[in-house]
Protein backbone atom coordinates (compact mmCIF):
# COMPACT_ATOMS: atom_id res chain seq x y z
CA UNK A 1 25.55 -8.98 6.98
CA UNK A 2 23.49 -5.66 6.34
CA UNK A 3 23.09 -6.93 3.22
CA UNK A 4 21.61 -10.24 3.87
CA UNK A 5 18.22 -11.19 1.97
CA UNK A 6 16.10 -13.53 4.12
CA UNK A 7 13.17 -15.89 3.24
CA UNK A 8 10.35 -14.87 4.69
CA UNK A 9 7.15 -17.13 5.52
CA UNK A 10 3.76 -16.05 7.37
CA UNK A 11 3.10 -18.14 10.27
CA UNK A 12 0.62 -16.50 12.78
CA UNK A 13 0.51 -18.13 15.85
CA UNK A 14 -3.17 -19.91 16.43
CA UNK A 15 -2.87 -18.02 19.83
CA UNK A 16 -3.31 -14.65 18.73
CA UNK A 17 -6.10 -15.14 16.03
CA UNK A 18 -7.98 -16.70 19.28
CA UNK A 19 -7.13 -13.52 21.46
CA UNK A 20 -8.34 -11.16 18.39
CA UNK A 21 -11.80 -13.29 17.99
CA UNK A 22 -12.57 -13.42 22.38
CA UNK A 23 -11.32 -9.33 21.96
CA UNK A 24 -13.65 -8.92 19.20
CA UNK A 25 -16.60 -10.80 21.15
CA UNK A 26 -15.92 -8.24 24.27
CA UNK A 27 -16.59 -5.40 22.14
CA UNK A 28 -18.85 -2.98 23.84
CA UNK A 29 -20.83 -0.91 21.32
CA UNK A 30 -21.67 3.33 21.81
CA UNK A 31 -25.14 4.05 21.19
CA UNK A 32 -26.28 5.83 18.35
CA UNK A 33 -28.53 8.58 17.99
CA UNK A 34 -31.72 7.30 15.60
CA UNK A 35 -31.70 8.40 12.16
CA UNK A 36 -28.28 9.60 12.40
CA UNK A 37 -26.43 7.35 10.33
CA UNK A 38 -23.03 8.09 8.86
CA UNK A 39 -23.64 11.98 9.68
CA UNK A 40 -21.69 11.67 13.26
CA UNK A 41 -18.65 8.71 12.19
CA UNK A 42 -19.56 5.27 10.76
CA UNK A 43 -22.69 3.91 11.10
CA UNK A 44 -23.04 1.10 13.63
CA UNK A 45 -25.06 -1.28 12.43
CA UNK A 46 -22.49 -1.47 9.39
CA UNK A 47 -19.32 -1.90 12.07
CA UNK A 48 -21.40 -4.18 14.30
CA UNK A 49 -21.82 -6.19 10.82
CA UNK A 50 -18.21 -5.99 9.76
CA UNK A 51 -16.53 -6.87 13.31
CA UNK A 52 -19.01 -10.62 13.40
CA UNK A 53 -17.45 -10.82 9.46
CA UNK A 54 -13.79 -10.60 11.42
CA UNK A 55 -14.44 -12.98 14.37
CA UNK A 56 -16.89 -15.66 12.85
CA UNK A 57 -16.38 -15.82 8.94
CA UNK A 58 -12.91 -14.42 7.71
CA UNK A 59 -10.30 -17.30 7.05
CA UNK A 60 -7.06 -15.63 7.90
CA UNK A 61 -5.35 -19.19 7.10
CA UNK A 62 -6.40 -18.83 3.31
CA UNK A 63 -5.03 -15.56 3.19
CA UNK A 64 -2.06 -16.76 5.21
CA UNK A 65 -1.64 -19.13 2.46
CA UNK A 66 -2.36 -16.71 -0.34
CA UNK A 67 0.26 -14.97 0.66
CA UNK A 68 2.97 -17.57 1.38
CA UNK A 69 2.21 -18.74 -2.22
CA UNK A 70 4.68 -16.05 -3.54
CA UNK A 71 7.99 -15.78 -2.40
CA UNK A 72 8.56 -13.47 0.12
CA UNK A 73 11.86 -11.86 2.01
CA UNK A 74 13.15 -9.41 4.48
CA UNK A 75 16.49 -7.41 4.38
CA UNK A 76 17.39 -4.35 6.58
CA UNK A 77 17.82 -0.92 5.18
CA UNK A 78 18.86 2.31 6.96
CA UNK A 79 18.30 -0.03 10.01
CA UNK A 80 14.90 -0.29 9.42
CA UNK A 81 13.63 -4.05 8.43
CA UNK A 82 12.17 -4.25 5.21
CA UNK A 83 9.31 -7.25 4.01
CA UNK A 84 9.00 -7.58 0.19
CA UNK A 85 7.04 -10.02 -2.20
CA UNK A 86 9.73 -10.57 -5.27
CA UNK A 87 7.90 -12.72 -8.00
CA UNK A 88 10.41 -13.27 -10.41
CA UNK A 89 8.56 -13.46 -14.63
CA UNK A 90 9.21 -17.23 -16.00
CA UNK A 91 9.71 -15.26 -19.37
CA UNK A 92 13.28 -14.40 -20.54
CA UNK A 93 14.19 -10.07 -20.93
CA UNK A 94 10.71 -9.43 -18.22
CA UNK A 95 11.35 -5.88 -16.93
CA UNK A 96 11.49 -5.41 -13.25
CA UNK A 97 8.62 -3.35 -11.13
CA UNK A 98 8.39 -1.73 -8.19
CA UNK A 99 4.86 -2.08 -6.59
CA UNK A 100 4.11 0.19 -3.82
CA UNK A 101 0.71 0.18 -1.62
CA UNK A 102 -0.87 2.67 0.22
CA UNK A 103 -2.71 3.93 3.42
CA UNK A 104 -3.70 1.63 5.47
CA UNK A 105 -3.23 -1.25 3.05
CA UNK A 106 -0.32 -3.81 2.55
CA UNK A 107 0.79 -5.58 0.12
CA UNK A 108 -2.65 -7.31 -0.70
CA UNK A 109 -3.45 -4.79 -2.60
CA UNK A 110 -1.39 -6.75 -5.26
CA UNK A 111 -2.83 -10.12 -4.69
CA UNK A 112 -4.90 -10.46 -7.76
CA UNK A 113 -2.06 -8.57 -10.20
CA UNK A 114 0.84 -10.35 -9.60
CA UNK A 115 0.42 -13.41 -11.61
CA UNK A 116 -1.00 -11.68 -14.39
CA UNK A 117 2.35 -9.31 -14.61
CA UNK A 118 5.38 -11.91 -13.85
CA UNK A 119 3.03 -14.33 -16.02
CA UNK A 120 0.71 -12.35 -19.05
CA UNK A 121 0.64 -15.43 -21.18
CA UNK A 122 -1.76 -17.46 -18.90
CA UNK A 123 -4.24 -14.58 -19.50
CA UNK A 124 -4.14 -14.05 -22.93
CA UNK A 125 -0.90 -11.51 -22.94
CA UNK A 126 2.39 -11.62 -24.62
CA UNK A 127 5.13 -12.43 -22.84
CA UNK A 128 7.25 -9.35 -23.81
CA UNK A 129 4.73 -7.72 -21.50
CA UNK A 130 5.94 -9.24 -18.65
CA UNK A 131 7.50 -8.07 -15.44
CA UNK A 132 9.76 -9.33 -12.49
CA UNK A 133 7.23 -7.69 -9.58
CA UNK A 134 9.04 -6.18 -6.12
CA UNK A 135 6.46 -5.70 -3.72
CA UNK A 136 7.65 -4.52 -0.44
CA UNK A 137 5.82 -3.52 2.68
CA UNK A 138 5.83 -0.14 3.67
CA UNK A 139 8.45 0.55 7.18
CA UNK A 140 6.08 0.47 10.10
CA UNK A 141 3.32 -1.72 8.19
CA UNK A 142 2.65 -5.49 7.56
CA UNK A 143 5.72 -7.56 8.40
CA UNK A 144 8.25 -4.34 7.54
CA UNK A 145 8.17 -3.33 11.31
CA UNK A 146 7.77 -2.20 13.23
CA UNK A 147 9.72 1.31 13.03
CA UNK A 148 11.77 2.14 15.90
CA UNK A 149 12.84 5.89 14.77
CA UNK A 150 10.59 8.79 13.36
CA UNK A 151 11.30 9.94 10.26
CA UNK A 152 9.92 7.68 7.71
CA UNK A 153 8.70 10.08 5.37
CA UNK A 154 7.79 9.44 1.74
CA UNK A 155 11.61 10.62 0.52
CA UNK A 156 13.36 8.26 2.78
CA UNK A 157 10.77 5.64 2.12
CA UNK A 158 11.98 6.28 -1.51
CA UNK A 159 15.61 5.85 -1.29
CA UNK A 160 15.16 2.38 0.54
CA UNK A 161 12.95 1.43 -2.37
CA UNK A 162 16.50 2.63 -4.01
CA UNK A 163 18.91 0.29 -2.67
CA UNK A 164 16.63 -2.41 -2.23
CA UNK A 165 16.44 -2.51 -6.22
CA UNK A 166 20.22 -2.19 -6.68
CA UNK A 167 20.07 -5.02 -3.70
CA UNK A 168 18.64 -7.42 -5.61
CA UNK A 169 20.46 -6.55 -8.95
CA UNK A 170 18.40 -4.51 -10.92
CA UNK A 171 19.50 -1.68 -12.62
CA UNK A 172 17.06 -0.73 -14.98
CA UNK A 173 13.38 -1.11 -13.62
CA UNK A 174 9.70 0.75 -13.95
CA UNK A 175 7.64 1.77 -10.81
CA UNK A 176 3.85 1.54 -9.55
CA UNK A 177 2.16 3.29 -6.73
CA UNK A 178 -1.07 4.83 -5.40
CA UNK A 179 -2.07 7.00 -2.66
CA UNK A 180 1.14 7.13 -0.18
CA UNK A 181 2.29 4.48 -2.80
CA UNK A 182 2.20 7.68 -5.23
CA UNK A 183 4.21 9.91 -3.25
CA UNK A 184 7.06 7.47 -2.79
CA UNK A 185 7.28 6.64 -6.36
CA UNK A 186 7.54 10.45 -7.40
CA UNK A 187 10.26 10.78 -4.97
CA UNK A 188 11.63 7.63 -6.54
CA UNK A 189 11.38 8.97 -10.17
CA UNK A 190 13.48 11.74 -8.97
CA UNK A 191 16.30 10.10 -7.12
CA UNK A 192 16.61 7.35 -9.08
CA UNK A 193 16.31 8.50 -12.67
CA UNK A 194 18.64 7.13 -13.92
CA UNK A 195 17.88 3.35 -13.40
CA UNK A 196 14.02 4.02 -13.85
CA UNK A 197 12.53 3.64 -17.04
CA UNK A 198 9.15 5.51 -15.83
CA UNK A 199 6.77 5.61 -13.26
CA UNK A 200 2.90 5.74 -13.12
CA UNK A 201 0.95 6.98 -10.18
CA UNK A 202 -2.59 6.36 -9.65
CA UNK A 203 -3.15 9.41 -7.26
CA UNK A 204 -1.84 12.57 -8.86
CA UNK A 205 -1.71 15.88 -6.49
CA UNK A 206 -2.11 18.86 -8.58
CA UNK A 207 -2.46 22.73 -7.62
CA UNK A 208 -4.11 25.13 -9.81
CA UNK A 209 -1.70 27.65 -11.39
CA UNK A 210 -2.57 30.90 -10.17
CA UNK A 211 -3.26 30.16 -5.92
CA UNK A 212 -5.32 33.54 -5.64
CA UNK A 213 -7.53 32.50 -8.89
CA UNK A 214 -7.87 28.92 -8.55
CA UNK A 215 -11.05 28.40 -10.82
CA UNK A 216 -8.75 30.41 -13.89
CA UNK A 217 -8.36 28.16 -17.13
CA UNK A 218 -10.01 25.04 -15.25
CA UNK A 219 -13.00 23.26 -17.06
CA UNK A 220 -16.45 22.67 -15.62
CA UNK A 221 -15.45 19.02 -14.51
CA UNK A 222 -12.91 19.94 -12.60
CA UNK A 223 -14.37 22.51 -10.82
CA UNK A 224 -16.58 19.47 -9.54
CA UNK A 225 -13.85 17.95 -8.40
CA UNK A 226 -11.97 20.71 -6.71
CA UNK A 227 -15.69 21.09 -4.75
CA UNK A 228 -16.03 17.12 -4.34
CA UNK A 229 -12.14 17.37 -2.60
CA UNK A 230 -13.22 20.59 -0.57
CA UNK A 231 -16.38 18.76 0.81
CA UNK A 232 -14.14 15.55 1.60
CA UNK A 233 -11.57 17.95 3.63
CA UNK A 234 -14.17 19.71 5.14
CA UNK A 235 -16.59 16.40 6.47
CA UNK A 236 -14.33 13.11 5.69
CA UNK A 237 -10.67 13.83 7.36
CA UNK A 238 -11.63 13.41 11.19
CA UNK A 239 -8.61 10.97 10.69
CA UNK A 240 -6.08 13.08 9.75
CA UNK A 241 -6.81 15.23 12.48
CA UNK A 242 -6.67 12.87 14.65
CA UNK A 243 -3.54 11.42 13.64
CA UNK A 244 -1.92 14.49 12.34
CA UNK A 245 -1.85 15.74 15.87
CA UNK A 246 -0.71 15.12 19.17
């Protein structure tokens, strides 16, 4: 059925975490020009560093496990398969929430807060604080892929988010989200008003007033910040051109 809500359990086979380490080991490195640092991309030494982290040191089983500690699902929505954490709160009346991650993240992100939300009493909360937490994996990341259409944008990404909620019964629920995260949950708060109790972003996107007098009725510490964001655009997003183009 379209419907269907399936367990879901990582299992990565031991074959391709041995391909990823002998890739990883066959890495041929760019020189560098001296004393250039991070003023021409990231700084070797520090990738060099961070791929020997990846192939010698990082235990993908214990985050395997980490992960298969909560329960996890897939259903399909708009066609597109959909991966979700869905931690239901031991405490009686816990309010469900939406958690969504962002660019390039997963849910992870969520690793260290889920416990403390579907559980607040083992860290010294109340347990009217609690939550049921829906975690799901953005279409085209994690184990929600991988997309097979274009056309994923933050709006449709929303109204999955939609029925997935009503999918597993909940008609009155609060939302989470950061960076992309954000955007889908203001789409959400609009096209699902009426079953959200509120939403809180942790990016907010905000445009000065008056365009052709940006700097009117803003105080000195945001100026800094408008000039912090225009030096980012200006040096930092090499990666949104590249991937914001053909």
């Amino acid at each position: 059925m379209s419907d269907e809500i399936r367990p879901f359990r990582v299992d990565v086979p031991e074959a391709v975490l041995t391909d990823l380490r002998e890739r990883l080991a066959r890495t041929r490195w760019p020189d560098q020009i001296p004393g250039s640092e991070w003023g021409y991309g990231t700084e070797i030494t520090t990738l060099q560093r961070l791929c020997e982290h990846w192939r010698t040191s990082f235990d993908w089983r214990a985050a395997e496990a980490r992960l298969n500690s909560f329960p996890q699902f897939t259903t399909t929505i708009d066609g597109q398969n959909v991966h979700f954490l869905h931690v239901r709160s031991p405490h009686e009346g816990a309010l469900p929430l939406l958690v969504t991650h962002g660019w390039p993240g997963s849910v992870w992100e969520f690793m260290r807060v889920v416990e403390p939300l579907t559980d607040p009493t083992r860290f010294g909360g109340r347990a009217e604080d609690a939550f049921h937490v829906v975690a799901p994996s953005l279409p085209g990341y994690g184990f929600s892929g991988p997309t097979t259409e274009p056309g994923w944008d933050p709006y449709r990404v929303a109204e999955t988010w939609k029925v997935l909620m009503a999918r597993l019964g909940y008609d009155r629920y609060g939302a989470q989200g950061g960076d992309w995260g954000a955007i889908v949950t203001s789409n959400l708060g609009t096209i699902d008003a009426d079953h959200l109790v509120g939403i809180h972003v942790n990016m907010v996107i905000a445009r000065p007033p008056d365009p052709a007098n940006p700097t009117d009725g803003v105080q000195p510490d945001e100026i800094e910040g408008m000039q912090a964001i225009a030096h980012f655009q200006e040096h930092e997003t090499g990666y949104q051109q590249i991937q914001g183009t053909k």
